[in-house]
PDB file of N, CA and C in Angstrom:
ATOM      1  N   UNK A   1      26.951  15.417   9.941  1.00  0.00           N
ATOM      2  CA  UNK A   1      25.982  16.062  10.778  1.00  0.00           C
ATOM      3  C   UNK A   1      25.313  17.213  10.012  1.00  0.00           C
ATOM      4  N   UNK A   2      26.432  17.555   9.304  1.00  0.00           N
ATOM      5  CA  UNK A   2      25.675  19.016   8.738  1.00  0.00           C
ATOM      6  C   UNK A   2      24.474  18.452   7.145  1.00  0.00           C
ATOM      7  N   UNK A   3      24.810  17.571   6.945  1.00  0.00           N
ATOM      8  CA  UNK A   3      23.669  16.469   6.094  1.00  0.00           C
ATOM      9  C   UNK A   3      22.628  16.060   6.604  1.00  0.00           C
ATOM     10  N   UNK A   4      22.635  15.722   7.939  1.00  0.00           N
ATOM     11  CA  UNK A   4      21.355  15.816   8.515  1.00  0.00           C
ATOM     12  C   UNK A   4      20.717  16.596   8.593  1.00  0.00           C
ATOM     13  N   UNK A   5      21.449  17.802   9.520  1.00  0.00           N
ATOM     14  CA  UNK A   5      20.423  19.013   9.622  1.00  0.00           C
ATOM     15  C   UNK A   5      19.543  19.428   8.125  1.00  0.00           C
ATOM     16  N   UNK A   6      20.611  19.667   6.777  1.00  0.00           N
ATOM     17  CA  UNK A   6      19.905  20.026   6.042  1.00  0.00           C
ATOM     18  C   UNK A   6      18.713  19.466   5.647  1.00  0.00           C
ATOM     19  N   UNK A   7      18.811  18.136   5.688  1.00  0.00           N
ATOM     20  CA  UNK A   7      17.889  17.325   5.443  1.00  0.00           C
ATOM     21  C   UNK A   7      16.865  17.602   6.178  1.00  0.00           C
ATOM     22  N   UNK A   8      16.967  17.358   7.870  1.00  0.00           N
ATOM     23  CA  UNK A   8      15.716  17.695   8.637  1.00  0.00           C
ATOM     24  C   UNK A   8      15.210  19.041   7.948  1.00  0.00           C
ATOM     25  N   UNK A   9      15.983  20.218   8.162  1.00  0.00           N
ATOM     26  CA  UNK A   9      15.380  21.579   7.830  1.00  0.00           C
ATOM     27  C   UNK A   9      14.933  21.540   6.645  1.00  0.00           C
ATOM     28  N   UNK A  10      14.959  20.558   5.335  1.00  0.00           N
ATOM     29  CA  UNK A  10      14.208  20.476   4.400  1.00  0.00           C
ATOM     30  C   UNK A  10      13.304  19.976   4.138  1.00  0.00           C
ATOM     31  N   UNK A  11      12.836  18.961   5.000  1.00  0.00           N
ATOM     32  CA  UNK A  11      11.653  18.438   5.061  1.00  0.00           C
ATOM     33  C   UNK A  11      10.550  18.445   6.273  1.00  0.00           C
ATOM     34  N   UNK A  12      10.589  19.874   6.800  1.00  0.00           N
ATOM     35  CA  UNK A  12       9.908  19.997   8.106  1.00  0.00           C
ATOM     36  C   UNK A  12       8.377  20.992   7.921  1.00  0.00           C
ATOM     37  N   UNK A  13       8.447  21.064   6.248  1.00  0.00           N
ATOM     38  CA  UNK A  13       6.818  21.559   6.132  1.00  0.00           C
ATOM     39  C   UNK A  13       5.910  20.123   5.602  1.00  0.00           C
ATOM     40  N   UNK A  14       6.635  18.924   5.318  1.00  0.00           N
ATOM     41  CA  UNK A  14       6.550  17.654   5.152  1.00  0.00           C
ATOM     42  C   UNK A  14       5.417  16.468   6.084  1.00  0.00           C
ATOM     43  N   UNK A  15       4.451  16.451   5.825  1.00  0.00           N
ATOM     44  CA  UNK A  15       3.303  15.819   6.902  1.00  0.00           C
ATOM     45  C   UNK A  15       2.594  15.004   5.977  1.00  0.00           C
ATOM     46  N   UNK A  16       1.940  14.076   6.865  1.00  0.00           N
ATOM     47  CA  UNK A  16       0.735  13.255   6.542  1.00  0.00           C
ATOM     48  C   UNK A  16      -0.363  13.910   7.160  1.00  0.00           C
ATOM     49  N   UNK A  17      -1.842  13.684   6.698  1.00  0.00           N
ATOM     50  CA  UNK A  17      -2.830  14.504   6.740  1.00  0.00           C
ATOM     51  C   UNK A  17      -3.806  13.265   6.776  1.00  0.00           C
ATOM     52  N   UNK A  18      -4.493  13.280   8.098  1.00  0.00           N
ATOM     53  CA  UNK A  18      -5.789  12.397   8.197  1.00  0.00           C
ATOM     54  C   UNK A  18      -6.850  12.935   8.176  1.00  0.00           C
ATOM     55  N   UNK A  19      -7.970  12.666   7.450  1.00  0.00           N
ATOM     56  CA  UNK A  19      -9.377  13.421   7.421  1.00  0.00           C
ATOM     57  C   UNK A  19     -10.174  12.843   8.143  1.00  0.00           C
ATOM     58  N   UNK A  20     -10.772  13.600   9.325  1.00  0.00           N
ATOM     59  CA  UNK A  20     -11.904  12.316  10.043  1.00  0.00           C
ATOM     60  C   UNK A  20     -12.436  12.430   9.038  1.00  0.00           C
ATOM     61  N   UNK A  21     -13.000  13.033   7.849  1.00  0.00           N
ATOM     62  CA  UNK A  21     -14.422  12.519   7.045  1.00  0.00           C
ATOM     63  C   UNK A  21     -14.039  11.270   6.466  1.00  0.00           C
ATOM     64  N   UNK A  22     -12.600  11.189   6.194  1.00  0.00           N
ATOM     65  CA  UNK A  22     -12.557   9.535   5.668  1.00  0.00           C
ATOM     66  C   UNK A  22     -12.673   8.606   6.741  1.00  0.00           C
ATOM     67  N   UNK A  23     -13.329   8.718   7.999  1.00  0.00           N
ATOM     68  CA  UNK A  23     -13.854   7.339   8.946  1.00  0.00           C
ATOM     69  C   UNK A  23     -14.805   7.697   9.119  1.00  0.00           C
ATOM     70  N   UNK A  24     -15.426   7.861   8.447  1.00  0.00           N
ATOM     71  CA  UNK A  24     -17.267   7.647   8.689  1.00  0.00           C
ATOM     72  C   UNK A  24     -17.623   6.702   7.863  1.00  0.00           C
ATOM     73  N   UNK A  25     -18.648   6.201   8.876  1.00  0.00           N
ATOM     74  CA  UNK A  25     -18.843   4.557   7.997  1.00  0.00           C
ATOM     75  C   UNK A  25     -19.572   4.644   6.592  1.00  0.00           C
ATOM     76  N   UNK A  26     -19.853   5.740   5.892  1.00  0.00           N
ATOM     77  CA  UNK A  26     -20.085   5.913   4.768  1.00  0.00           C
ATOM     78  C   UNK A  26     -18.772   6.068   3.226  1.00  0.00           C
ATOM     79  N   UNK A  27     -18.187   5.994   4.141  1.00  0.00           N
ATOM     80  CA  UNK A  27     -16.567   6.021   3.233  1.00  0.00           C
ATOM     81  C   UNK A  27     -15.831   4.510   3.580  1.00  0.00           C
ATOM     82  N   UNK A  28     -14.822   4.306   2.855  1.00  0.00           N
ATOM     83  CA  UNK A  28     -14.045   3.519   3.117  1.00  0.00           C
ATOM     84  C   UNK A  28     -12.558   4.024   4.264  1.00  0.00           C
ATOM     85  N   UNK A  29     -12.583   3.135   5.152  1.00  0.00           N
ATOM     86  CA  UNK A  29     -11.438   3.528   5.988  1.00  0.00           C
ATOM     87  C   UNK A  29     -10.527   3.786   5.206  1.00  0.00           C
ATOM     88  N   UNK A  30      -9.782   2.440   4.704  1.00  0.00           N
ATOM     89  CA  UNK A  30      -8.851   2.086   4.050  1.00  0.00           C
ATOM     90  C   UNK A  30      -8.572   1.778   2.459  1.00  0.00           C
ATOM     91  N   UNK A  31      -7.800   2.576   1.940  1.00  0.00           N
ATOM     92  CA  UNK A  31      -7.562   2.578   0.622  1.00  0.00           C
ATOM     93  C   UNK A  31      -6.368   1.937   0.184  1.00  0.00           C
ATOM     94  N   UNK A  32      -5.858   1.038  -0.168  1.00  0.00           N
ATOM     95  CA  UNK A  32      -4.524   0.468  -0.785  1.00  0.00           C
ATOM     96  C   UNK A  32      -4.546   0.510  -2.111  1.00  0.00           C
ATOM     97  N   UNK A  33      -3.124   0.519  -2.509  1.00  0.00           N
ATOM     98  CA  UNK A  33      -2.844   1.109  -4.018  1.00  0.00           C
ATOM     99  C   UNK A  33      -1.456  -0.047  -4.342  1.00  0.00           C
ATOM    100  N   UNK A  34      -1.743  -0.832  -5.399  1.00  0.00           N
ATOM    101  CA  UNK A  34      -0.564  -2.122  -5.927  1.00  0.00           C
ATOM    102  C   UNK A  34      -0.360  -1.956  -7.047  1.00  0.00           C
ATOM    103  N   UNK A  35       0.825  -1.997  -7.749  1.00  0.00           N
ATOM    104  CA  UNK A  35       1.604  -2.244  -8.839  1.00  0.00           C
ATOM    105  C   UNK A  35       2.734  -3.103  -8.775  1.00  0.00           C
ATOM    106  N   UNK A  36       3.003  -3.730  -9.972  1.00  0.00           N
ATOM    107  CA  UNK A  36       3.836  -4.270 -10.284  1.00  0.00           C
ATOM    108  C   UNK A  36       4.492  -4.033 -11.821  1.00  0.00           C
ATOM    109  N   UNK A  37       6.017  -4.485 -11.643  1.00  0.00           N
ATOM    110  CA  UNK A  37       6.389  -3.784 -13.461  1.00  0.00           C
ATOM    111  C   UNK A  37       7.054  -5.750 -13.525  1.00  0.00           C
ATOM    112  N   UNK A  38       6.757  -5.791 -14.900  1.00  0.00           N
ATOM    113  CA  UNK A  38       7.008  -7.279 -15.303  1.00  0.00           C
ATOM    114  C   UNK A  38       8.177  -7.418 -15.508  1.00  0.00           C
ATOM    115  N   UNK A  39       9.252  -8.353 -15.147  1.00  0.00           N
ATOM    116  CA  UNK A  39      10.362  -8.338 -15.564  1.00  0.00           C
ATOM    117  C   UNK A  39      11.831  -6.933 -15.051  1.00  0.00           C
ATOM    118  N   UNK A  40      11.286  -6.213 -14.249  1.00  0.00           N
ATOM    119  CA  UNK A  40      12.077  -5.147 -14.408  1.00  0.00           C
ATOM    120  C   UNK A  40      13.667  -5.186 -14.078  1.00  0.00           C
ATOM    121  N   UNK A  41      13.962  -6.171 -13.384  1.00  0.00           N
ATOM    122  CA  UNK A  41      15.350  -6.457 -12.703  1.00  0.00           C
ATOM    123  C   UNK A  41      15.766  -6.783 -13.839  1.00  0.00           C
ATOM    124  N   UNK A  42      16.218  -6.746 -15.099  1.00  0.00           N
ATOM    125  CA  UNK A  42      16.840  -6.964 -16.088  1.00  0.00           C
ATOM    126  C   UNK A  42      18.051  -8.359 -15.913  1.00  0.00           C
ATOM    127  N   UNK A  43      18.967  -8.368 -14.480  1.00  0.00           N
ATOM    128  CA  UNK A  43      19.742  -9.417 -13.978  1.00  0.00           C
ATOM    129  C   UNK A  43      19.019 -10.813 -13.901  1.00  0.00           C
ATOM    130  N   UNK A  44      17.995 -10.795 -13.487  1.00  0.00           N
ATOM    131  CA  UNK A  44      17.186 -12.007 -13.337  1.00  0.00           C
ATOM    132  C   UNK A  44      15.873 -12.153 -13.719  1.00  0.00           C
ATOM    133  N   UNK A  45      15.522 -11.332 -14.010  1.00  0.00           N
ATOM    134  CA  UNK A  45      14.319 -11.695 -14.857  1.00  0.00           C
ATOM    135  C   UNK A  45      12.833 -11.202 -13.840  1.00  0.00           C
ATOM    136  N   UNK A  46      13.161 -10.976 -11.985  1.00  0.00           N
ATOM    137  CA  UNK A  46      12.162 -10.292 -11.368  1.00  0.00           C
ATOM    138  C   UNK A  46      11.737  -9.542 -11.235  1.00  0.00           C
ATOM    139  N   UNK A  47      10.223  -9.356 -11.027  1.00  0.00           N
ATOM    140  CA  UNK A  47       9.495  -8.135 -11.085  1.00  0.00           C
ATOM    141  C   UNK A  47       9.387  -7.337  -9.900  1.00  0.00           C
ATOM    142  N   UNK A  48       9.089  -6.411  -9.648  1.00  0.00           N
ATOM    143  CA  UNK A  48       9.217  -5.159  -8.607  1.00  0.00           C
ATOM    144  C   UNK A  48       7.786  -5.088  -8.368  1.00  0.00           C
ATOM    145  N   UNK A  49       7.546  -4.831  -6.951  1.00  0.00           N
ATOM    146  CA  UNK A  49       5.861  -4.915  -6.014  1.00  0.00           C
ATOM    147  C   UNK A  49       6.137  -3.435  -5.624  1.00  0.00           C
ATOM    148  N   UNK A  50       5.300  -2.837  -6.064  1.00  0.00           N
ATOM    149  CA  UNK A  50       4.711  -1.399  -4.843  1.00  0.00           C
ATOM    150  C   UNK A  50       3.668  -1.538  -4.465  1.00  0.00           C
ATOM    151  N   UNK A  51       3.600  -1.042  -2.891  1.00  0.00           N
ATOM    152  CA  UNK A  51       2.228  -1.199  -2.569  1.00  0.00           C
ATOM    153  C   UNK A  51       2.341   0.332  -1.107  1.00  0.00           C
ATOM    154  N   UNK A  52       1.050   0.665  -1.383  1.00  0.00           N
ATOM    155  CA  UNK A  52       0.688   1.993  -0.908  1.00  0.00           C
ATOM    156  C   UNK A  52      -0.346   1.945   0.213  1.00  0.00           C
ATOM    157  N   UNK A  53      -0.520   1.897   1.393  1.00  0.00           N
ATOM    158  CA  UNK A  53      -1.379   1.272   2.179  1.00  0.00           C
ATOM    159  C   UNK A  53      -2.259   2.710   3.010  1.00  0.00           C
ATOM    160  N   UNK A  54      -3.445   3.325   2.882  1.00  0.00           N
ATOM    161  CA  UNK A  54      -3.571   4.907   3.096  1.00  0.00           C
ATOM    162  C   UNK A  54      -5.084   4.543   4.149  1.00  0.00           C
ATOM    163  N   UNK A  55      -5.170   5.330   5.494  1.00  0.00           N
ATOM    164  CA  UNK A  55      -6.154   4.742   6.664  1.00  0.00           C
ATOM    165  C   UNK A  55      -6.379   6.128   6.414  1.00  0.00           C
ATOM    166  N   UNK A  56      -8.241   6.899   6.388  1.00  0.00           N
ATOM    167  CA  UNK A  56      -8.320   8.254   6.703  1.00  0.00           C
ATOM    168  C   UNK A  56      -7.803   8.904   6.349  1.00  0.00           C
ATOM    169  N   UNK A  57      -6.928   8.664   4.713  1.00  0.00           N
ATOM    170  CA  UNK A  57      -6.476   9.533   3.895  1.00  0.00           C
ATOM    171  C   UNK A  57      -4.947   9.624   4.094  1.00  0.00           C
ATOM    172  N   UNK A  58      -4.492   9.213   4.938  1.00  0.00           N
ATOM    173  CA  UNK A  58      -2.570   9.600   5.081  1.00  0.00           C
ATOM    174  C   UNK A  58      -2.103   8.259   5.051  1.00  0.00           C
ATOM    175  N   UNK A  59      -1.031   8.500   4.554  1.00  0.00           N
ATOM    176  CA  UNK A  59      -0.333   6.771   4.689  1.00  0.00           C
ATOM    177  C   UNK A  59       0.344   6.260   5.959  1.00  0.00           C
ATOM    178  N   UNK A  60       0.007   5.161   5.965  1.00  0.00           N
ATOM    179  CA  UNK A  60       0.598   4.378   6.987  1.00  0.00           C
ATOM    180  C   UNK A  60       1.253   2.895   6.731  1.00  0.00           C
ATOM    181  N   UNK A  61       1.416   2.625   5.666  1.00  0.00           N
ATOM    182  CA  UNK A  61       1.990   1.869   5.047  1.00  0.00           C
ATOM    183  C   UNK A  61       2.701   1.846   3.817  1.00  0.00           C
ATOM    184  N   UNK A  62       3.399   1.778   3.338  1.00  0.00           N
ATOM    185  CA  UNK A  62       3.876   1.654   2.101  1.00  0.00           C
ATOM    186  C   UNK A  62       5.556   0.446   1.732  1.00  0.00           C
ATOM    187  N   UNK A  63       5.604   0.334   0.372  1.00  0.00           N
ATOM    188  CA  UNK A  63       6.899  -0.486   0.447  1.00  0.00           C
ATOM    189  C   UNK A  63       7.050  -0.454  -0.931  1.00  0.00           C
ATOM    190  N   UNK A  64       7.995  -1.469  -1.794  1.00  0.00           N
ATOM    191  CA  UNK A  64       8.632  -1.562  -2.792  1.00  0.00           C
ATOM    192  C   UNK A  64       9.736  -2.355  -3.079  1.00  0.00           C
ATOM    193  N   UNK A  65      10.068  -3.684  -3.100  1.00  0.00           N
ATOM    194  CA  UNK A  65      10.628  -4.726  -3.379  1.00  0.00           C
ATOM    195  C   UNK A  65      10.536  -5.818  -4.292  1.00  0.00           C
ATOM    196  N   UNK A  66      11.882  -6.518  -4.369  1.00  0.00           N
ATOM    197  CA  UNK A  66      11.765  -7.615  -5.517  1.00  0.00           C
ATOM    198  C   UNK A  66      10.643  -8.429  -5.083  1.00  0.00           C
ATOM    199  N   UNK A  67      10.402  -9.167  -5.575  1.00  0.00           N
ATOM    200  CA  UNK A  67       9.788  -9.925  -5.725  1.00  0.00           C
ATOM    201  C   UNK A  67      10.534 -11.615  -5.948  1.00  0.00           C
ATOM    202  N   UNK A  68       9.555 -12.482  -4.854  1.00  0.00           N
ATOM    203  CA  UNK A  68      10.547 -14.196  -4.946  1.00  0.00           C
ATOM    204  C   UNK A  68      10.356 -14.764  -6.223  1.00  0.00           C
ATOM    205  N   UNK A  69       9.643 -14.547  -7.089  1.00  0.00           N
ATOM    206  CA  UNK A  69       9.306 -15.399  -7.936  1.00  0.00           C
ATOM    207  C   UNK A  69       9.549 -14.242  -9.797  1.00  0.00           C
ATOM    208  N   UNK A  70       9.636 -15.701 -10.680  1.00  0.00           N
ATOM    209  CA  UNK A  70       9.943 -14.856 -11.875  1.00  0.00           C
ATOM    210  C   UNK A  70       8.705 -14.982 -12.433  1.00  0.00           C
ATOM    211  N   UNK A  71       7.989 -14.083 -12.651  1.00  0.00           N
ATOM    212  CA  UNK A  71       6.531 -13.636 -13.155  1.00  0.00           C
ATOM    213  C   UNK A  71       6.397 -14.345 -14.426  1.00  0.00           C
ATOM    214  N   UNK A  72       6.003 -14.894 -15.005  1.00  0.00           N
ATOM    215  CA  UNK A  72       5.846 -15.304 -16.610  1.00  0.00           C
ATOM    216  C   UNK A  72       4.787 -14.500 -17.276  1.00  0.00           C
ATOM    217  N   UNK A  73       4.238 -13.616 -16.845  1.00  0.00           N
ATOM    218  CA  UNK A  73       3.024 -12.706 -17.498  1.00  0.00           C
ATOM    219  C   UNK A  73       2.872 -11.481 -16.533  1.00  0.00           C
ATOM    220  N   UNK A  74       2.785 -10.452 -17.046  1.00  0.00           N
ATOM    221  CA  UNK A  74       2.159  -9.264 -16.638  1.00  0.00           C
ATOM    222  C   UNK A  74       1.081  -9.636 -15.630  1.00  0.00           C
ATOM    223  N   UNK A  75       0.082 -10.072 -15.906  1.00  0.00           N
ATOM    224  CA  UNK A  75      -0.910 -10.977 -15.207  1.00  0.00           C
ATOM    225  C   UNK A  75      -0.522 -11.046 -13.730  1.00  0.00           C
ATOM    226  N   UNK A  76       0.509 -11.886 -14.044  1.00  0.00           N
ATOM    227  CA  UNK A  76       1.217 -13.142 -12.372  1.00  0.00           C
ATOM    228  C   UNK A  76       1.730 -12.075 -11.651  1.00  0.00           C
ATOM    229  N   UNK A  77       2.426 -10.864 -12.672  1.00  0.00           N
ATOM    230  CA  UNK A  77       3.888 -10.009 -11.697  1.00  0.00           C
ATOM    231  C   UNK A  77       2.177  -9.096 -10.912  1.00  0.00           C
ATOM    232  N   UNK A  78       0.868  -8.755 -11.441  1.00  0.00           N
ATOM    233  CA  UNK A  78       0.100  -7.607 -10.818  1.00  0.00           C
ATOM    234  C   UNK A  78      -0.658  -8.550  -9.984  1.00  0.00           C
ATOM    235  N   UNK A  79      -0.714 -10.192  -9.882  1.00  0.00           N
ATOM    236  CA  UNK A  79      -1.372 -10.838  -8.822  1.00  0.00           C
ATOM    237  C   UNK A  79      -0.397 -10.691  -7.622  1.00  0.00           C
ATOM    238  N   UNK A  80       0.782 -11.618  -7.865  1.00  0.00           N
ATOM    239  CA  UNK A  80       1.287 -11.229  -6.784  1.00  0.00           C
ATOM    240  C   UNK A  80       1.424 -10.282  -5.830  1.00  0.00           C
ATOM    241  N   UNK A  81       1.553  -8.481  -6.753  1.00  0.00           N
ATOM    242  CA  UNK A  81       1.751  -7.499  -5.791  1.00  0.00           C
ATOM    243  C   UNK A  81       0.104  -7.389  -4.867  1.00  0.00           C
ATOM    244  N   UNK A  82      -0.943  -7.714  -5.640  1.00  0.00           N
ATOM    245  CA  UNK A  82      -2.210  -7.476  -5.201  1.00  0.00           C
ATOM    246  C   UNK A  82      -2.630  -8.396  -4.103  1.00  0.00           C
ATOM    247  N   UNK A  83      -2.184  -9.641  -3.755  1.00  0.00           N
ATOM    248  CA  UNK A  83      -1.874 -10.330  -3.295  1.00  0.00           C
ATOM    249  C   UNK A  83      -1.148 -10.309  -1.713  1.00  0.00           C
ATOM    250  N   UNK A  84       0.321  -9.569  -2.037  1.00  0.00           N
ATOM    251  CA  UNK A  84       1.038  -8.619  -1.042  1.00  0.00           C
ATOM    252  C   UNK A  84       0.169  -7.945  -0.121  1.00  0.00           C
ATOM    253  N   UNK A  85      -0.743  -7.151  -1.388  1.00  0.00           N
ATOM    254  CA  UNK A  85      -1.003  -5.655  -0.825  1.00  0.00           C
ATOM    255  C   UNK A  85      -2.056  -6.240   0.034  1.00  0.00           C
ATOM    256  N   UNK A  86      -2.992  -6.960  -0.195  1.00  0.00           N
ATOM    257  CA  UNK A  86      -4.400  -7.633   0.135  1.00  0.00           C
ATOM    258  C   UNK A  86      -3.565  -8.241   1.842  1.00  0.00           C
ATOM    259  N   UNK A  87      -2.632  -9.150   1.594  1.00  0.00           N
ATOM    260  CA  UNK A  87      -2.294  -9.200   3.232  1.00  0.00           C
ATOM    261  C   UNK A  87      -1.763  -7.835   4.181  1.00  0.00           C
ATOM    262  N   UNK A  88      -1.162  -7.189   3.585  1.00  0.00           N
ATOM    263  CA  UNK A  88      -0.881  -6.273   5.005  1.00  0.00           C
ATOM    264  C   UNK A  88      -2.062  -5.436   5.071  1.00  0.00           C
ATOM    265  N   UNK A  89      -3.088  -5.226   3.823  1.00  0.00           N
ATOM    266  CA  UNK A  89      -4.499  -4.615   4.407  1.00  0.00           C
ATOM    267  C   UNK A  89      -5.519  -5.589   5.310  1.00  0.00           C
ATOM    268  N   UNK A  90      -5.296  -6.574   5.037  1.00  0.00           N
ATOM    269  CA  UNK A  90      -5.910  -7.496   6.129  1.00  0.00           C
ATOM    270  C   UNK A  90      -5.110  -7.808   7.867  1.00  0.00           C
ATOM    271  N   UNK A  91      -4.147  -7.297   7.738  1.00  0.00           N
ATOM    272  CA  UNK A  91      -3.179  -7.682   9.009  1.00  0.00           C
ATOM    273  C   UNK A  91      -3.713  -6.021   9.809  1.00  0.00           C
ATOM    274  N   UNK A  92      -3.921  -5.145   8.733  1.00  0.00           N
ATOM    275  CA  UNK A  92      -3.704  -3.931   9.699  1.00  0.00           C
ATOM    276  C   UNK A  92      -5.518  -3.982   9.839  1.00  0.00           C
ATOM    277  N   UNK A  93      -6.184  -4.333   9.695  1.00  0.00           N
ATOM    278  CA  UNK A  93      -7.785  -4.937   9.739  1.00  0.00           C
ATOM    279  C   UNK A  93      -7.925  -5.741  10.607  1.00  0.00           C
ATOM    280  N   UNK A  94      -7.454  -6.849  11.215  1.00  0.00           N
ATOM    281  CA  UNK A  94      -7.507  -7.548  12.046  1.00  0.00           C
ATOM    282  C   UNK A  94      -6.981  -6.763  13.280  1.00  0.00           C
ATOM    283  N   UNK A  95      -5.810  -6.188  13.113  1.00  0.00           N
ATOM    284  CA  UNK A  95      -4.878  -5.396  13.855  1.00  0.00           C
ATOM    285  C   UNK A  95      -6.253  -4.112  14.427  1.00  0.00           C
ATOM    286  N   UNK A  96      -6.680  -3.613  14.079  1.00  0.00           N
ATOM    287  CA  UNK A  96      -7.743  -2.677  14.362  1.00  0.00           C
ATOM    288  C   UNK A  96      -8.669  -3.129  15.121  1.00  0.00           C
ATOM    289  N   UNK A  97      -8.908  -4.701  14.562  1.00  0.00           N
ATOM    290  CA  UNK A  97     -10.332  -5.328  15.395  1.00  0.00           C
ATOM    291  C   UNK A  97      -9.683  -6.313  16.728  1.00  0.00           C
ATOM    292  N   UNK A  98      -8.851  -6.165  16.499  1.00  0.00           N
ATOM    293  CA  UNK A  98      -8.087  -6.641  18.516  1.00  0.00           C
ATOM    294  C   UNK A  98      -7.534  -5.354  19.049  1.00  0.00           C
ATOM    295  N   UNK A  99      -7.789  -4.382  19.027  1.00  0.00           N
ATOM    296  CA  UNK A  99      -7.716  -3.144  19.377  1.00  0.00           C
ATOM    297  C   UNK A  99      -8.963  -2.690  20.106  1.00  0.00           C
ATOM    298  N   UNK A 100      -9.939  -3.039  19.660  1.00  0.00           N
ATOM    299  CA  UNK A 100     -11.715  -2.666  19.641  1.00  0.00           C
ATOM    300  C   UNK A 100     -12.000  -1.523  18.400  1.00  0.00           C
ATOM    301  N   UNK A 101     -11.100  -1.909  17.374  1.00  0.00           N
ATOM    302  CA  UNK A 101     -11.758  -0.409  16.004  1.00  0.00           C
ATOM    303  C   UNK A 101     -12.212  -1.046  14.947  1.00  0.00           C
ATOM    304  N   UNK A 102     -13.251  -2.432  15.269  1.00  0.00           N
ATOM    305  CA  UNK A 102     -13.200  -3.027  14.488  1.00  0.00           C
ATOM    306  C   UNK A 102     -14.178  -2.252  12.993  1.00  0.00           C
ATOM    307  N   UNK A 103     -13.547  -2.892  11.532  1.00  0.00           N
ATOM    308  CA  UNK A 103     -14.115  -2.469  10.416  1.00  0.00           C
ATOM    309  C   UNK A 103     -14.895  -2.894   9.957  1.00  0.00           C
ATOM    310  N   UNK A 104     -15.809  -2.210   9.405  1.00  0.00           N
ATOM    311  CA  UNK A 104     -17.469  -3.003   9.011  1.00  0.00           C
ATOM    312  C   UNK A 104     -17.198  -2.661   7.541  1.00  0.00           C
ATOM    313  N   UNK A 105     -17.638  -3.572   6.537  1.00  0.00           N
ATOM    314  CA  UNK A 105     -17.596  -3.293   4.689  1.00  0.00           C
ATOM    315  C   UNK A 105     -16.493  -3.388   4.314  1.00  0.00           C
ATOM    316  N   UNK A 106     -16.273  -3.662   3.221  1.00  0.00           N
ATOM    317  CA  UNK A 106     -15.151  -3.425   2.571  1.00  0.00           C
ATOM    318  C   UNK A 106     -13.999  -2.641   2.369  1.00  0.00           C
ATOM    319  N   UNK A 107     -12.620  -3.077   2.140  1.00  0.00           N
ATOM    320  CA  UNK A 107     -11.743  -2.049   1.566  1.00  0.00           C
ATOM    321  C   UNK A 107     -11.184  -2.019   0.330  1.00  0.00           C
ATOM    322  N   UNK A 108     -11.326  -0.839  -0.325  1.00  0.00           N
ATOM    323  CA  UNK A 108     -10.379  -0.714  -1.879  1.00  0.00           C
ATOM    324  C   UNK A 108      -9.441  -1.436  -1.767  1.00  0.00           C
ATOM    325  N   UNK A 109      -9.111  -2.395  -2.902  1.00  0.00           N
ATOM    326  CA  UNK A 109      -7.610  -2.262  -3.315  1.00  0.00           C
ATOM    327  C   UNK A 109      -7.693  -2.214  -4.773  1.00  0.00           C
ATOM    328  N   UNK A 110      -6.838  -1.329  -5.256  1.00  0.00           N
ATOM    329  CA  UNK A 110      -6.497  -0.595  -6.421  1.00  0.00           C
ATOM    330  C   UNK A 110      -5.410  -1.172  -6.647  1.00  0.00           C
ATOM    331  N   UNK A 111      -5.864  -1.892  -7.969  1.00  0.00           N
ATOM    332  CA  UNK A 111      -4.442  -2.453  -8.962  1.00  0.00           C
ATOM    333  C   UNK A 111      -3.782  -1.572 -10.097  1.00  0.00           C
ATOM    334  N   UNK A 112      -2.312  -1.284  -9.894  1.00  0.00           N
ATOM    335  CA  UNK A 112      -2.132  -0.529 -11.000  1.00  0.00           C
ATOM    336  C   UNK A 112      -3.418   0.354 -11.806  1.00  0.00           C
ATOM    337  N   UNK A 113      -3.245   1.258 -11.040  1.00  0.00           N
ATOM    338  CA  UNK A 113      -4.244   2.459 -10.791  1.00  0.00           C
ATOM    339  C   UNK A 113      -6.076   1.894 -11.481  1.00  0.00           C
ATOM    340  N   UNK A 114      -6.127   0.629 -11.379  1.00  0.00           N
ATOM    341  CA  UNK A 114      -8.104   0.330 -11.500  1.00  0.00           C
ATOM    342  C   UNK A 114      -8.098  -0.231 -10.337  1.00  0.00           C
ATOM    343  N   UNK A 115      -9.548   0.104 -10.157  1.00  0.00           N
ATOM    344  CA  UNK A 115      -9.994  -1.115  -8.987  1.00  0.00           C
ATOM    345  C   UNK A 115      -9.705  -2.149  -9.154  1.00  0.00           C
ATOM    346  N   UNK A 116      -9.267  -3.413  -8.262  1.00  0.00           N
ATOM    347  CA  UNK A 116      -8.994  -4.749  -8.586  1.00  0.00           C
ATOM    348  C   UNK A 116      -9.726  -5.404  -8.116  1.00  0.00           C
ATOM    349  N   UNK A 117     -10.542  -5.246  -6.889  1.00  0.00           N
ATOM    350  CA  UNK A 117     -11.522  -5.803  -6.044  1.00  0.00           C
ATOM    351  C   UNK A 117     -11.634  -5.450  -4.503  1.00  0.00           C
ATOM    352  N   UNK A 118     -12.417  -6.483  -4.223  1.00  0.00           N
ATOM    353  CA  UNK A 118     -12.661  -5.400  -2.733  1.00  0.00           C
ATOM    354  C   UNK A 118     -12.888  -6.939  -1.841  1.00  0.00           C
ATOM    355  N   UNK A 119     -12.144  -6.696  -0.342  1.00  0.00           N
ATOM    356  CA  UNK A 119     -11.320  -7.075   0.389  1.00  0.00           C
ATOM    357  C   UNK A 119     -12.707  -8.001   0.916  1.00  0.00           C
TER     358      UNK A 119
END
């Protein structure tokens, strides 16, 4: 118990920060951010997916897991994560437009920190 508390009391100046200026339809709502490292599981040979999912500037998504498949190129291990990342930015996009918030234009997704293309 006393591990918790410290914990809470250490992370209670700790926030996410939304900017309305990032929802004006002159900006992009949504920004996602993917990497992948080739090979990194050393045991089997799989590569590791991060993916960073950010609406109006604060995150609302994020993750970091193996990966099903054994990458044979740098290439395959940064499609796949981009790939990943490209569906849950489309799920939370659809997810918005059966809501009534629907999104007009494109969204970033950023591969291992370049643009990779747009949604």
């Amino acid at each position: 118990m006393k591990h918790l508390l410290r914990y809470i009391w250490g992370i209670l100046d700790y926030k996410i920060e939304y900017s309305a200026a990032a929802s004006t339809p002159s900006t992009n709502f949504f920004t996602t951010f993917s990497d992948a490292d080739h090979g990194g599981n050393l045991d089997n040979g799989h590569s590791t997916t991060g993916t960073l999912l950010m609406m109006a500037g604060g995150a609302v998504s994020w993750s970091s897991h193996i990966q099903t498949i054994v990458a044979q190129s740098t290439t395959k291990a940064e499609f796949v994560a981009a790939s990943e990342s490209g569906r849950e930015l489309c799920w939370l996009r659809n997810f918005l437009a059966d809501i009534g918030i629907p999104q007009i234009g494109p969204s970033n997704l950023n591969m291992d920190n370049h643009t990779g293309g747009k949604e």
